[in-house]
C-alpha atoms as a PDB file:
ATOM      1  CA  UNK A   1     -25.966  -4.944  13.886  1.00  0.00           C
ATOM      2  CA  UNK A   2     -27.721  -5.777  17.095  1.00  0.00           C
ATOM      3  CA  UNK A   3     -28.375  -9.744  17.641  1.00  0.00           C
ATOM      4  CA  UNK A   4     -30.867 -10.266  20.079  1.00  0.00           C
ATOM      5  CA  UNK A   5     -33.807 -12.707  21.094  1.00  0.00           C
ATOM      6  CA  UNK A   6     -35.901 -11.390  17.940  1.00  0.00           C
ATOM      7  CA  UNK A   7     -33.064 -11.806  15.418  1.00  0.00           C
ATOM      8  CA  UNK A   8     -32.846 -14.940  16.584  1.00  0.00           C
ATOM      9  CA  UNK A   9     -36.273 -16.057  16.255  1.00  0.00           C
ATOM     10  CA  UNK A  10     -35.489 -15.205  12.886  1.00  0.00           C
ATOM     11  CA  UNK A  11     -32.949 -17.210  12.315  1.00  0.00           C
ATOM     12  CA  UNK A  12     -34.016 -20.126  13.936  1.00  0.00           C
ATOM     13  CA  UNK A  13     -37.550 -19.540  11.962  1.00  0.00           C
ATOM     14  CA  UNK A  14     -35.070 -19.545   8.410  1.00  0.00           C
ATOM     15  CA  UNK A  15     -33.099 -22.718   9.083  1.00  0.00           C
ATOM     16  CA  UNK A  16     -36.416 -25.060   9.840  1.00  0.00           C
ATOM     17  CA  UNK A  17     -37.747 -23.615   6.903  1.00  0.00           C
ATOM     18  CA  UNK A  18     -35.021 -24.125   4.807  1.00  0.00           C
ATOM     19  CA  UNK A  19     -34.895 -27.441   6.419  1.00  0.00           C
ATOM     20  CA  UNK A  20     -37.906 -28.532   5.375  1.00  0.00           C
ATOM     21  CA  UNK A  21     -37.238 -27.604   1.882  1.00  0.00           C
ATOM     22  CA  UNK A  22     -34.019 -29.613   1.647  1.00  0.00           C
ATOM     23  CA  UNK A  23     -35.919 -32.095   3.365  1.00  0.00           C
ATOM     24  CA  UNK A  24     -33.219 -32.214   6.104  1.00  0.00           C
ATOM     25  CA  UNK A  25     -30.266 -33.134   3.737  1.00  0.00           C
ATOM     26  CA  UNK A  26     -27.150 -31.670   3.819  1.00  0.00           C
ATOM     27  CA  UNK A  27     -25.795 -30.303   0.629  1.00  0.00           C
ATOM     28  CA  UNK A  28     -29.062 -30.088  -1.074  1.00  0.00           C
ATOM     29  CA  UNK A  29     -29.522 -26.944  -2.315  1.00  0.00           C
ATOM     30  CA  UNK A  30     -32.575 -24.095  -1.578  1.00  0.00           C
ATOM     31  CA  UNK A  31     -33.907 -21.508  -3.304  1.00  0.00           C
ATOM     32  CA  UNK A  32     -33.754 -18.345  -1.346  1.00  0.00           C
ATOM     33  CA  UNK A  33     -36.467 -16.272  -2.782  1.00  0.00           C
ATOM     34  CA  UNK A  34     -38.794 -19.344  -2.630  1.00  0.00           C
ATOM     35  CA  UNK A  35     -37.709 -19.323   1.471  1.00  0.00           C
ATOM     36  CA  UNK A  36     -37.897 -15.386   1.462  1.00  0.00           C
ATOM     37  CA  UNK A  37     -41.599 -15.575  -0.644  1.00  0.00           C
ATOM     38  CA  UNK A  38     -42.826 -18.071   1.955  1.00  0.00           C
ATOM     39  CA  UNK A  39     -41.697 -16.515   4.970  1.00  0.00           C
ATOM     40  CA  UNK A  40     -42.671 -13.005   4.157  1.00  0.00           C
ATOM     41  CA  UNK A  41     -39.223 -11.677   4.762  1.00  0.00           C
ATOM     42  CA  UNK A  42     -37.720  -8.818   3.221  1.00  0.00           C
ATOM     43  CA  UNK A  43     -34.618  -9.312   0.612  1.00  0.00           C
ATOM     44  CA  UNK A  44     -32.241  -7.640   2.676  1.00  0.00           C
ATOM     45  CA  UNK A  45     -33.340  -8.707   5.869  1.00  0.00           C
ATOM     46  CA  UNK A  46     -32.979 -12.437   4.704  1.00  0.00           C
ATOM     47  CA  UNK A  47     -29.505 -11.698   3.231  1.00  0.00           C
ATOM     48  CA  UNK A  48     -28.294 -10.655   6.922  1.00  0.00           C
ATOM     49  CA  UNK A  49     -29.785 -13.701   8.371  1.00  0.00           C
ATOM     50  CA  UNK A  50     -27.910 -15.752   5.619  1.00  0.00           C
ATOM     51  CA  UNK A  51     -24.978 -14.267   6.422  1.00  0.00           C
ATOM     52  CA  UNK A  52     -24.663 -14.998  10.113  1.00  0.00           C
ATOM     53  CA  UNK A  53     -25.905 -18.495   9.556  1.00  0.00           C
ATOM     54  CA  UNK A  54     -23.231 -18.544   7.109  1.00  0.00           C
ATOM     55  CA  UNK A  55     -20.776 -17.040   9.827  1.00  0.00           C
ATOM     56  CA  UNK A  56     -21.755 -19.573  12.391  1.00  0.00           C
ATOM     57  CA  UNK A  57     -21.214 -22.725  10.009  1.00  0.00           C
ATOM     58  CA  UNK A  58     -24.752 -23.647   9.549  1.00  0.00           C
ATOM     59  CA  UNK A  59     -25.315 -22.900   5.856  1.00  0.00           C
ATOM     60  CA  UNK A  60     -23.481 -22.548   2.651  1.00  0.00           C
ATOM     61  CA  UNK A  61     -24.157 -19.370   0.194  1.00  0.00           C
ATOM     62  CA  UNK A  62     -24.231 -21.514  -3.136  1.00  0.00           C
ATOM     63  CA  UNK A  63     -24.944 -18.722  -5.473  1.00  0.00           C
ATOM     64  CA  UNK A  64     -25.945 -14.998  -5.781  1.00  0.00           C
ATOM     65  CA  UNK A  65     -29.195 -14.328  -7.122  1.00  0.00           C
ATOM     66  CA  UNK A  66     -29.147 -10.810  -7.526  1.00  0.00           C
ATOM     67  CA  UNK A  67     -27.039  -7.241  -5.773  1.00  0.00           C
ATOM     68  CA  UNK A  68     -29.349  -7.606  -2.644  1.00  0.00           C
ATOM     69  CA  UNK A  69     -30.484 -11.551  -2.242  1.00  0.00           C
ATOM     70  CA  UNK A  70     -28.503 -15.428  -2.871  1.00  0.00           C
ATOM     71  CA  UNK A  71     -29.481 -17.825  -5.117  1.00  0.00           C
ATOM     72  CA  UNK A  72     -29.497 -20.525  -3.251  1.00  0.00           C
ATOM     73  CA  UNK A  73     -28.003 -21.956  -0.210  1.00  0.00           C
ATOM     74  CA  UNK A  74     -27.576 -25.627   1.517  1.00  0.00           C
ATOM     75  CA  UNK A  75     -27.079 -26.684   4.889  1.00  0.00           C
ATOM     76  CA  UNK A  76     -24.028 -28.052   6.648  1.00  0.00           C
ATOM     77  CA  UNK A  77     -24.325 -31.009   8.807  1.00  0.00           C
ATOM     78  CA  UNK A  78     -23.953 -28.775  11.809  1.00  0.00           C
ATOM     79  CA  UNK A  79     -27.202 -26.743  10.415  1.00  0.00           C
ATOM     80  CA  UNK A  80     -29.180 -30.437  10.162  1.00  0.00           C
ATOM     81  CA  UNK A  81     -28.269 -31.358  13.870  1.00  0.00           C
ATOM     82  CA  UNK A  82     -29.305 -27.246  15.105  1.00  0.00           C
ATOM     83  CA  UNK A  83     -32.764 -27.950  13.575  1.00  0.00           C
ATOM     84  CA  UNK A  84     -32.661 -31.333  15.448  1.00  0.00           C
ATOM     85  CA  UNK A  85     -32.238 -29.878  18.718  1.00  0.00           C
ATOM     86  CA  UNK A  86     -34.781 -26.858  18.218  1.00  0.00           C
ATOM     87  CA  UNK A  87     -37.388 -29.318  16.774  1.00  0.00           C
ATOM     88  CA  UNK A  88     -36.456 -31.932  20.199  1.00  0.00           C
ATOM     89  CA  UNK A  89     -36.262 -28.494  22.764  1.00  0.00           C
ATOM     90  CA  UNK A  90     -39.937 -27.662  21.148  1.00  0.00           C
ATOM     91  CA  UNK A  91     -41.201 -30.905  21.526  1.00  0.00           C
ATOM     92  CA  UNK A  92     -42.359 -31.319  17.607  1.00  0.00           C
END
């Protein structure tokens, strides 16, 4: 799998979402499909994202919610200070 700007812009696009809905908590658990419905993101696609923010330390996979998409996930501490620093480098 290629990881360029675009992929990304994905991910960074997933973890203030998922911020949001955890309402920047650590631990507190997010429903995937209700992130995947409200981004407009394909199952798989989402899963791959999941995974490398899972690789890099930023979320935890809580559960599987089906052969191609998890249940739920929650962020680490590291994920809550990432969105910090993209919501401070784009001035919101």
């Amino acid at each position: 799998m290629l990881i360029g700007s675009n992929f990304n812009r994905q991910c960074e696009k997933i973890l203030l979402a998922a911020g949001r809905e955890a309402e920047f908590i650590p631990g507190k658990k997010v429903s995937v499909e209700k992130l995947a419905q409200n981004l407009t993101m394909d199952r798989v696609e989402i899963r791959h994202l999941f995974q490398y923010l899972a690789e890099l330390k930023l979320v935890v996979i809580e559960s599987i919610g089906g052969p191609v998409l998890y249940g739920h996930i929650s962020l680490t501490q590291s994920g809550v200070d990432k969105i910090k620093s993209l919501k401070d480098s784009s001035g919101n």
